[in-house]
N, C-alpha and C. Protein backbone atom coordinates (compact mmCIF):
# COMPACT_ATOMS: atom_id res chain seq x y z
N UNK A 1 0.85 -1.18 0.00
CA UNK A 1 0.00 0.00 0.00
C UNK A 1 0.89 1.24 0.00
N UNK A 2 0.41 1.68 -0.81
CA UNK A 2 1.12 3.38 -0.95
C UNK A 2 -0.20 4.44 -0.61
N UNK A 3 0.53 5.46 0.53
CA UNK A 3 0.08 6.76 0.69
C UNK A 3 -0.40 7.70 -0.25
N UNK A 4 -1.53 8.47 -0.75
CA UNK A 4 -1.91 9.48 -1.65
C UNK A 4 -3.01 10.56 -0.96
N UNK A 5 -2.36 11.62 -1.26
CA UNK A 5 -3.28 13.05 -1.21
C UNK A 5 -4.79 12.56 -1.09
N UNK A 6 -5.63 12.54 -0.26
CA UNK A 6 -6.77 12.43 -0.13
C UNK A 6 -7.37 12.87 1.24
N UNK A 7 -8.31 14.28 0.86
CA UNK A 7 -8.74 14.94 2.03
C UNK A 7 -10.36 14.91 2.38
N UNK A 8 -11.05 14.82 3.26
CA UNK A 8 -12.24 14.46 3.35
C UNK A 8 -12.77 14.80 5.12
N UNK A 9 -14.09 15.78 5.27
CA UNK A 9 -14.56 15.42 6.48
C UNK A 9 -15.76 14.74 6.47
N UNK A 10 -16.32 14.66 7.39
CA UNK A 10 -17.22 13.65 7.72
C UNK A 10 -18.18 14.03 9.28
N UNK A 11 -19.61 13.64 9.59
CA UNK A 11 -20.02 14.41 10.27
C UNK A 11 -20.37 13.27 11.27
N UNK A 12 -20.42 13.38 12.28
CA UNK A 12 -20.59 11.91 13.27
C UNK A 12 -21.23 10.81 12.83
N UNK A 13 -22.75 11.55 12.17
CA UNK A 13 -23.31 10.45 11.69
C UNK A 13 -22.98 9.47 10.80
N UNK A 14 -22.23 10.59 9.84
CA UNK A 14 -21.38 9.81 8.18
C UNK A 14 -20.28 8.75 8.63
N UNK A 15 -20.05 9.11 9.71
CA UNK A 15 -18.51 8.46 10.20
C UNK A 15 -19.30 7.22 10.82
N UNK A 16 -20.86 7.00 11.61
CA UNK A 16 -21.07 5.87 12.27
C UNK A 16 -21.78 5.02 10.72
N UNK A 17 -22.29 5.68 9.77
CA UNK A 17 -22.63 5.26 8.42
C UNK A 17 -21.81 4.21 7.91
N UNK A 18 -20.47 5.27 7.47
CA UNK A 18 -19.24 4.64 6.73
C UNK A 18 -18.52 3.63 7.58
N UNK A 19 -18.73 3.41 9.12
CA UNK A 19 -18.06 2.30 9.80
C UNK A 19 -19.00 0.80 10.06
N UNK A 20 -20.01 1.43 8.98
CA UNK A 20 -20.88 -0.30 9.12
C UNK A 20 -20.22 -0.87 8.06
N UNK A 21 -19.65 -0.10 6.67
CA UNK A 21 -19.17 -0.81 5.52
C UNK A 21 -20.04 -1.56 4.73
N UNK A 22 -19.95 -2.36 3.69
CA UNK A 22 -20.54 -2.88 3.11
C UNK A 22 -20.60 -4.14 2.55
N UNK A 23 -21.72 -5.12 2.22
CA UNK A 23 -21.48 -6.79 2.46
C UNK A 23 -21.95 -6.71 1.08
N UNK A 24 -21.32 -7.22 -0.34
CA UNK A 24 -21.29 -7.32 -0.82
C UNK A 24 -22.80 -8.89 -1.28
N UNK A 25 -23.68 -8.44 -1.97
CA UNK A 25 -24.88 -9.60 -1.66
C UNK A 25 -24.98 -10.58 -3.24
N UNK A 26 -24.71 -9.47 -4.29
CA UNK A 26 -25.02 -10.03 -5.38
C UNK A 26 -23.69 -9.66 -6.55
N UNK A 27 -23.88 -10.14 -7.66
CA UNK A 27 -22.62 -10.30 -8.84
C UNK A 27 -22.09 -8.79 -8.87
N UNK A 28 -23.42 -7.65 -9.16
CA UNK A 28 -22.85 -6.10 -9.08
C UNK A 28 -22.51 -5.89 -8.34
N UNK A 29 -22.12 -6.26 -6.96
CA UNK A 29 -21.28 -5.16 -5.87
C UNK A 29 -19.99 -5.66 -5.83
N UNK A 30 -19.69 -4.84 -6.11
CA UNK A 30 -17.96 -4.62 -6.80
C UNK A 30 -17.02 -4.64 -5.25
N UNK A 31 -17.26 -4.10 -4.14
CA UNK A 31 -16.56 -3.69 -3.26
C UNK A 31 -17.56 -4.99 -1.84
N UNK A 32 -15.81 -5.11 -1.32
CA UNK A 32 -16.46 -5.35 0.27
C UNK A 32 -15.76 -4.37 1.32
N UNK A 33 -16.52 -3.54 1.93
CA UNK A 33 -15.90 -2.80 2.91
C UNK A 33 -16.07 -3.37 4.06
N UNK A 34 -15.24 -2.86 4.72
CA UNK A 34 -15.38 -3.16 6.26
C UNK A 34 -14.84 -2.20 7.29
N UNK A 35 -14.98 -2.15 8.57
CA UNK A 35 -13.62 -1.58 9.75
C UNK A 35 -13.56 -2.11 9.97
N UNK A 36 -12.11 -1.75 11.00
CA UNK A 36 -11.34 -2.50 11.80
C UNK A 36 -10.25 -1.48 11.88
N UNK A 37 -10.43 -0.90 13.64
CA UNK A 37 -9.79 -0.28 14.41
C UNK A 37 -8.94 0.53 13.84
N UNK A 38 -10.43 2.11 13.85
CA UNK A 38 -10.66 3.02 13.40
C UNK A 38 -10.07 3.28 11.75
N UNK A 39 -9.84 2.40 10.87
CA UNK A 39 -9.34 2.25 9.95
C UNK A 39 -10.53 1.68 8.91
N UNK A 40 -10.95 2.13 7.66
CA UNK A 40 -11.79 1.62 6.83
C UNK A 40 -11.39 0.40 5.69
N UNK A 41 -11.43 -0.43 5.32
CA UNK A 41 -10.51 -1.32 4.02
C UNK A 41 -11.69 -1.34 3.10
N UNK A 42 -11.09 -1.20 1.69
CA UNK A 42 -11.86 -1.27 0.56
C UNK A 42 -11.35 -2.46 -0.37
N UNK A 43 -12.34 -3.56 -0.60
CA UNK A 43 -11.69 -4.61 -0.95
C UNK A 43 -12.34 -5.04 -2.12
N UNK A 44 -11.74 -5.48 -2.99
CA UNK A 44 -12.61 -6.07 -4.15
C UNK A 44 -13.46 -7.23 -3.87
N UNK A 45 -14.08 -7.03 -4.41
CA UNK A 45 -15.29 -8.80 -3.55
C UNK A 45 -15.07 -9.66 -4.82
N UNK A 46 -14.64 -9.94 -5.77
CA UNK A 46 -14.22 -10.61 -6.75
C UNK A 46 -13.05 -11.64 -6.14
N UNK A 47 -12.23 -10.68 -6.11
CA UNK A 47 -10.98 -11.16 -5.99
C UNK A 47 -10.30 -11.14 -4.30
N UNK A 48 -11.05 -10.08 -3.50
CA UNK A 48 -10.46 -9.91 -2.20
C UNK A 48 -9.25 -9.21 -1.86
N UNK A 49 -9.08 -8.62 -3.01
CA UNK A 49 -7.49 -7.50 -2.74
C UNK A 49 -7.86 -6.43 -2.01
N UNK A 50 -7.15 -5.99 -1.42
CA UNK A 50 -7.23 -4.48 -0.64
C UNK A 50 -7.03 -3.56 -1.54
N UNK A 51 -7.70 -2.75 -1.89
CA UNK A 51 -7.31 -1.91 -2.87
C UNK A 51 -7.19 -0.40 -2.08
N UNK A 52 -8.24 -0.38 -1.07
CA UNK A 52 -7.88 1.37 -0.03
C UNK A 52 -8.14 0.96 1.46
N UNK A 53 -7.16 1.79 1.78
CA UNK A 53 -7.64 1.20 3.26
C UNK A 53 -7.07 3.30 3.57
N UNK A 54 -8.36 3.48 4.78
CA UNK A 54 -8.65 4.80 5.05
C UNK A 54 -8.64 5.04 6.86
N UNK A 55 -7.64 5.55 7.15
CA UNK A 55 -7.55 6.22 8.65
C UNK A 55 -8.12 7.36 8.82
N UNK A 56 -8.94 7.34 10.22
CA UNK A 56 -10.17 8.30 10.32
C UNK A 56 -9.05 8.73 11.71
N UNK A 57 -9.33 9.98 11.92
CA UNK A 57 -8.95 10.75 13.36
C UNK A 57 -10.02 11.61 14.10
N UNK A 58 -10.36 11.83 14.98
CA UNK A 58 -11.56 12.68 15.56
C UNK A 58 -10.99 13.75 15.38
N UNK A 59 -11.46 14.83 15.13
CA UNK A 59 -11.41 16.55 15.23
C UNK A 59 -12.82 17.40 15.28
N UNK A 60 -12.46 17.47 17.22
CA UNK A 60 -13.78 18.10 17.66
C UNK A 60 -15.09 17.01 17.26
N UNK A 61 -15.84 17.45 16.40
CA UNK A 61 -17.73 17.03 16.24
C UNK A 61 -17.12 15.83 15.40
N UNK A 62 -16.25 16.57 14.30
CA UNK A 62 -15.89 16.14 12.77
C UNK A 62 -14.99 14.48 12.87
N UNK A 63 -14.60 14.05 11.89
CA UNK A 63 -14.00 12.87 11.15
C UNK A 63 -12.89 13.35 10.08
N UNK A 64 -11.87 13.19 10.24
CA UNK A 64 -11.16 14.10 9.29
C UNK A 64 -10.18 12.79 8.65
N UNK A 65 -9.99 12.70 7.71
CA UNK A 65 -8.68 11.36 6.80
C UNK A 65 -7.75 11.94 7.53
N UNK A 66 -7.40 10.54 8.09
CA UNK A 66 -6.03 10.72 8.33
C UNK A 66 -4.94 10.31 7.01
N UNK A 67 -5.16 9.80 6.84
CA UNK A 67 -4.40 9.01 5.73
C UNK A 67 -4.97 8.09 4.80
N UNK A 68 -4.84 8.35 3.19
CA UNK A 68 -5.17 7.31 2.62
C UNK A 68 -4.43 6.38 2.04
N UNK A 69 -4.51 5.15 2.00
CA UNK A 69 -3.48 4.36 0.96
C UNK A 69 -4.16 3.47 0.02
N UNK A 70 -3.09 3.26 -0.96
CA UNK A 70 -3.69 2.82 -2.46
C UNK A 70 -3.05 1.64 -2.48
N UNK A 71 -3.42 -0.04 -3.16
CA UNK A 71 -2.61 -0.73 -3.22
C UNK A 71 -1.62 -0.90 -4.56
N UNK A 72 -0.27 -0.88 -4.09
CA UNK A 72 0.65 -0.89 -4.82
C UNK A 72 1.22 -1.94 -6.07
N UNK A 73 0.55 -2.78 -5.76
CA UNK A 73 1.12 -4.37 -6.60
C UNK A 73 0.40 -4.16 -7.64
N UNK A 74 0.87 -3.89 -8.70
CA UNK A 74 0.20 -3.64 -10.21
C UNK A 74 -0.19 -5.15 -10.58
N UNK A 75 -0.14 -5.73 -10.17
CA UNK A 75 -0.59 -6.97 -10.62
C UNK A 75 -2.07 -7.43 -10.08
N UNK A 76 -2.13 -6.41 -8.77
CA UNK A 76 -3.76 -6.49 -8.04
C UNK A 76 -4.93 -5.70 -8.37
N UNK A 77 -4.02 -4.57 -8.71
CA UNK A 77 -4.72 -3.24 -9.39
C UNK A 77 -3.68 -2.03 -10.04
N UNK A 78 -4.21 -1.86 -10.98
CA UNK A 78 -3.85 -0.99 -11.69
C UNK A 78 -4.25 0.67 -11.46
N UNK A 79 -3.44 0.74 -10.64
CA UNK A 79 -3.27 2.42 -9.82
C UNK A 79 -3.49 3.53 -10.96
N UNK A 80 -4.31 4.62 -10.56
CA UNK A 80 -4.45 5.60 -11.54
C UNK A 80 -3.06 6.77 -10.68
N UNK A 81 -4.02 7.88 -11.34
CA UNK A 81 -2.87 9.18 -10.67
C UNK A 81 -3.72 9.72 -9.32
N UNK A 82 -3.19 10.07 -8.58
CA UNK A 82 -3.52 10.64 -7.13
C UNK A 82 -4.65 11.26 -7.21
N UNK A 83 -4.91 12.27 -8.49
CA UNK A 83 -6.21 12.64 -8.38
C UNK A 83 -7.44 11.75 -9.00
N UNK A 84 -6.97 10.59 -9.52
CA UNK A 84 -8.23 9.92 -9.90
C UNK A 84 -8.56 8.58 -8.60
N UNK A 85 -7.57 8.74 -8.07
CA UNK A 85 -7.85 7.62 -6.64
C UNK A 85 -8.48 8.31 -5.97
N UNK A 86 -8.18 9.47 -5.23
CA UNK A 86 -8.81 10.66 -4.59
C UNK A 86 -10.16 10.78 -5.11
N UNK A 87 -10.35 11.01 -6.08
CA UNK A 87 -12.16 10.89 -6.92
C UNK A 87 -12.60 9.92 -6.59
N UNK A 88 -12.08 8.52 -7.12
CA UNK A 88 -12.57 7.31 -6.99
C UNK A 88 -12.97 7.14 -5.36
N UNK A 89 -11.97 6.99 -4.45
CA UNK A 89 -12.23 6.42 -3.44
C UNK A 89 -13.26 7.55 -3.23
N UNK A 90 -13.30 8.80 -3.06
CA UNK A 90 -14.15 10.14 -2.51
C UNK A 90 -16.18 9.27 -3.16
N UNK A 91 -15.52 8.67 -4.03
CA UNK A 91 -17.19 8.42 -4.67
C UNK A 91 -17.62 6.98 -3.85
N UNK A 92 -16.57 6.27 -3.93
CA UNK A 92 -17.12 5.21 -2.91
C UNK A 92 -17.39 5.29 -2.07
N UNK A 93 -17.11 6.32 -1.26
CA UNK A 93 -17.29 6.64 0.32
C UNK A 93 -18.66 7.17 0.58
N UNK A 94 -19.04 8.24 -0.60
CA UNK A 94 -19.90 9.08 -0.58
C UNK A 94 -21.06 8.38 -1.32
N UNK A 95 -20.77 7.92 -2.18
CA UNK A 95 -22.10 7.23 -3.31
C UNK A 95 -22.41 5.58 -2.64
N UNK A 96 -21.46 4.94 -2.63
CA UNK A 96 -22.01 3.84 -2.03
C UNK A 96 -22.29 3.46 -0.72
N UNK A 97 -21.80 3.62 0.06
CA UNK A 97 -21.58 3.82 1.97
C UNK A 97 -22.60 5.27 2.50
N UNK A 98 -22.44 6.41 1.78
CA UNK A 98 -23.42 7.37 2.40
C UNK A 98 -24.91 7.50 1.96
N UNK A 99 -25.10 6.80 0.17
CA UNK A 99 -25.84 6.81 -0.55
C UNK A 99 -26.12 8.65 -0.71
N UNK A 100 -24.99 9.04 -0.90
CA UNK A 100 -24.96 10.22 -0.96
C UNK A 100 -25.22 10.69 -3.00
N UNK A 101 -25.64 12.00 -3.37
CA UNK A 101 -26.07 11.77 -4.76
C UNK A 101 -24.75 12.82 -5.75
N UNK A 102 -23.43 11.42 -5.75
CA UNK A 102 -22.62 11.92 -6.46
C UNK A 102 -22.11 11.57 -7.86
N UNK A 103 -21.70 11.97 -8.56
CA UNK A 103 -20.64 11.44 -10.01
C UNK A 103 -20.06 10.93 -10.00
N UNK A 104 -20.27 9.94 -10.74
CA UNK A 104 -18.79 8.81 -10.78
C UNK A 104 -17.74 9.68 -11.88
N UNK A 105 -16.11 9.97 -11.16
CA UNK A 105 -15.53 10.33 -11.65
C UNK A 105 -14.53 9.03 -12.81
N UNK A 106 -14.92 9.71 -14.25
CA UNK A 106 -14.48 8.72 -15.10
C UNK A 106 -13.19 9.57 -16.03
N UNK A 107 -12.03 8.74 -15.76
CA UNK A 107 -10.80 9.51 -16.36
C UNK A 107 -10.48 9.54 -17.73
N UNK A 108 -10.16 10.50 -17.81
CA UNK A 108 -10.02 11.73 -18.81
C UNK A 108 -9.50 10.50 -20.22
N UNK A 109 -8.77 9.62 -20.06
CA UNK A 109 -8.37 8.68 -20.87
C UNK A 109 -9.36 7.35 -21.59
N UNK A 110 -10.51 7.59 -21.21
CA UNK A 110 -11.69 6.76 -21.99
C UNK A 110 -11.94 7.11 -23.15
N UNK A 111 -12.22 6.25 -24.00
CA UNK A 111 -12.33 6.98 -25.21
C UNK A 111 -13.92 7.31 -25.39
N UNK A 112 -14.40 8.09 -25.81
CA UNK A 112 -15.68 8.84 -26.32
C UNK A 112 -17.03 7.82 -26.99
N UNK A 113 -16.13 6.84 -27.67
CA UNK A 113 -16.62 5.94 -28.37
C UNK A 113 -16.59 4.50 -27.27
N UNK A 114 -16.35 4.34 -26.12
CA UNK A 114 -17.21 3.52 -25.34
C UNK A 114 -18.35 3.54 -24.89
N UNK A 115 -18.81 2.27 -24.63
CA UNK A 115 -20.29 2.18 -24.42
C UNK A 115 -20.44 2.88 -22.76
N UNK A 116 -21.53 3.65 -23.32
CA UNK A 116 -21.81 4.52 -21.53
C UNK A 116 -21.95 3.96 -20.62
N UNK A 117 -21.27 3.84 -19.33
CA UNK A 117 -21.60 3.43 -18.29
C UNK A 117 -20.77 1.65 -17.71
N UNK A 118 -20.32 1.47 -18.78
CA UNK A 118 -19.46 0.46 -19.09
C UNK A 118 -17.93 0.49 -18.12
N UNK A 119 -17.19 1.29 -18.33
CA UNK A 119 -16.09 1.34 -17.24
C UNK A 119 -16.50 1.57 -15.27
N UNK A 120 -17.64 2.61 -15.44
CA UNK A 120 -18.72 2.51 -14.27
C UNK A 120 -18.91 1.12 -13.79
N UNK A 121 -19.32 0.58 -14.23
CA UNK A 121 -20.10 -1.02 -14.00
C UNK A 121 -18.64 -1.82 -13.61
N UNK A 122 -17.67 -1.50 -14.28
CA UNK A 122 -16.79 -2.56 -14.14
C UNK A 122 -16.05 -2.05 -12.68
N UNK A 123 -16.18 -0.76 -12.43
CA UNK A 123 -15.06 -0.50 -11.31
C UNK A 123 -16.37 -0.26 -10.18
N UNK A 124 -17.24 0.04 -10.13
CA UNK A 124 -18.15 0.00 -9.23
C UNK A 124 -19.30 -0.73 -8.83
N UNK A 125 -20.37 -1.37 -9.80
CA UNK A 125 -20.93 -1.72 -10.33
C UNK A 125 -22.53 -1.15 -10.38
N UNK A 126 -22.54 0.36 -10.45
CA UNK A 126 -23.09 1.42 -10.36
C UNK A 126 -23.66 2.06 -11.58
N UNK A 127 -24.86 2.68 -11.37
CA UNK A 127 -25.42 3.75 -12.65
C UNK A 127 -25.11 5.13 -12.22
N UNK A 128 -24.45 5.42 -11.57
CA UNK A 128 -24.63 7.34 -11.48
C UNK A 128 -24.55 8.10 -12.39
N UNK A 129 -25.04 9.32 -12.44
CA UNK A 129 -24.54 10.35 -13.59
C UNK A 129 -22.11 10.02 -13.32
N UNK A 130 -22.18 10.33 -14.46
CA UNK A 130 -20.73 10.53 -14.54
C UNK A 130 -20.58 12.22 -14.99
N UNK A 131 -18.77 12.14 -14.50
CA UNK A 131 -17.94 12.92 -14.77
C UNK A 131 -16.62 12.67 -15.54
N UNK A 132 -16.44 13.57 -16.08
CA UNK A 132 -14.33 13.24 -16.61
C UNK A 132 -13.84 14.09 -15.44
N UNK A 133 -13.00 13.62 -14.95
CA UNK A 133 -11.44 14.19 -14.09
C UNK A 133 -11.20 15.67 -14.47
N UNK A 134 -11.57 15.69 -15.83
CA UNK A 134 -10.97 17.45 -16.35
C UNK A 134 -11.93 18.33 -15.90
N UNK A 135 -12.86 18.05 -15.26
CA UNK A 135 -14.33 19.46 -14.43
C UNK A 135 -15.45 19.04 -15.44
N UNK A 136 -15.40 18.46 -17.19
CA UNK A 136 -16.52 18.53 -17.74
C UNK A 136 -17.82 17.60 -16.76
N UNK A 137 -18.77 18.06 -17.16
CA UNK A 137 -20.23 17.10 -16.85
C UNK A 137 -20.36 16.08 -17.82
N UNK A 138 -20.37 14.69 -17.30
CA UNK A 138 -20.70 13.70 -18.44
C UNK A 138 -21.76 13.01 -18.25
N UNK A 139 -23.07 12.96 -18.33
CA UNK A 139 -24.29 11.84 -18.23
C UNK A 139 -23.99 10.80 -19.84
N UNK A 140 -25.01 10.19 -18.94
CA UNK A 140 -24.93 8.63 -19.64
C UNK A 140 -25.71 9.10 -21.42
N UNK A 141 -27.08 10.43 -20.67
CA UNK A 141 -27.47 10.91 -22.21
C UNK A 141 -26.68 11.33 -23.20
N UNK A 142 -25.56 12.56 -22.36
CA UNK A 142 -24.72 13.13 -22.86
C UNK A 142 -23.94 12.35 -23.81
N UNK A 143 -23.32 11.17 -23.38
CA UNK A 143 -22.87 10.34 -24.31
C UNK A 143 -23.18 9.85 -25.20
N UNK A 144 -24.43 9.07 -25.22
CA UNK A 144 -25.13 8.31 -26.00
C UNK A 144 -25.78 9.35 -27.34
N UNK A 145 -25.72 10.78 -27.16
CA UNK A 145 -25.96 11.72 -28.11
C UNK A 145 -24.75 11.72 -28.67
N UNK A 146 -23.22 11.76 -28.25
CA UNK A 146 -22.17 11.98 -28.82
C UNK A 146 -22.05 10.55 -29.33
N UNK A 147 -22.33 9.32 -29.36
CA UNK A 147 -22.38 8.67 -30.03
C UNK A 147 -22.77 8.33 -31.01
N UNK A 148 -24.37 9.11 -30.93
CA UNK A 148 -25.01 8.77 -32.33
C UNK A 148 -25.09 9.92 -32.90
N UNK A 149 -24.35 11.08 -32.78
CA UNK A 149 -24.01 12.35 -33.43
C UNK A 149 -25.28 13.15 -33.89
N UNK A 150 -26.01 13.42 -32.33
CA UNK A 150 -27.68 14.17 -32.37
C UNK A 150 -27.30 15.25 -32.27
């Protein structure tokens, strides 16, 4: 596991939310979360790799990252750049664990001409509106018009 830039608070409740984690029930849920002493792990339920594991610290009311780490063995996962782990994990935390109503951040390196929602499904196994990494807005319509050139 390697350390990366990832900042985040959290409000008592979000923090007793995000420490139930998540039990993976059927073929789409991509992730098994869990705690374990005060520390969050994000694990593939496929395969069972650790892919994030997240240190929480109290400050005052709040929940503040202490630290995030990414797993390192390219052979378990294929690591993006700091700011697309930072997105990624920020959406798992928030979209799947808070059921909070966010964008799946989708990096800037997809090509235009994939099927919508397709890299989504594979890394999450999720419908949200999407985003690219670069600030644009991407929905699933949005695409499917740039596909069939409306």
């Amino acid at each position: 596991m390697t350390p990366f830039p990832y900042q985040a608070t959290f409000s008592h409740e979000e923090y007793a939310t995000i420490a139930r984690g998540l039990i993976p029930v059927e073929m789409e849920d991509k992730w098994f979360v869990f705690w374990e002493a005060d520390s969050l792990f994000l694990h593939r339920s496929w395969t069972g790799f650790c892919v994030y594991r997240v240190e929480f610290q109290r400050s005052g009311d709040r929940f503040d990252i202490a630290q995030a780490t990414v797993a390192a063995n390219s052979e378990q996962y294929r690591r993006g750049s700091d700011r697309h782990e930072a997105a990624v994990l920020d959406f798992l935390i928030r979209g799947l664990l808070l059921h909070q109503p966010v964008e799946f951040p989708m990096p800037s390196d997809v090509p235009a001409s994939a099927q919508p929602g397709l890299y989504q499904h594979h890394i999450a196994g999720t419908g949200f509106p999407e985003r690219t990494l670069n600030g644009n807005q991407t929905t699933v319509l949005a695409r499917l018009k740039r596909l069939l050139r409306l």
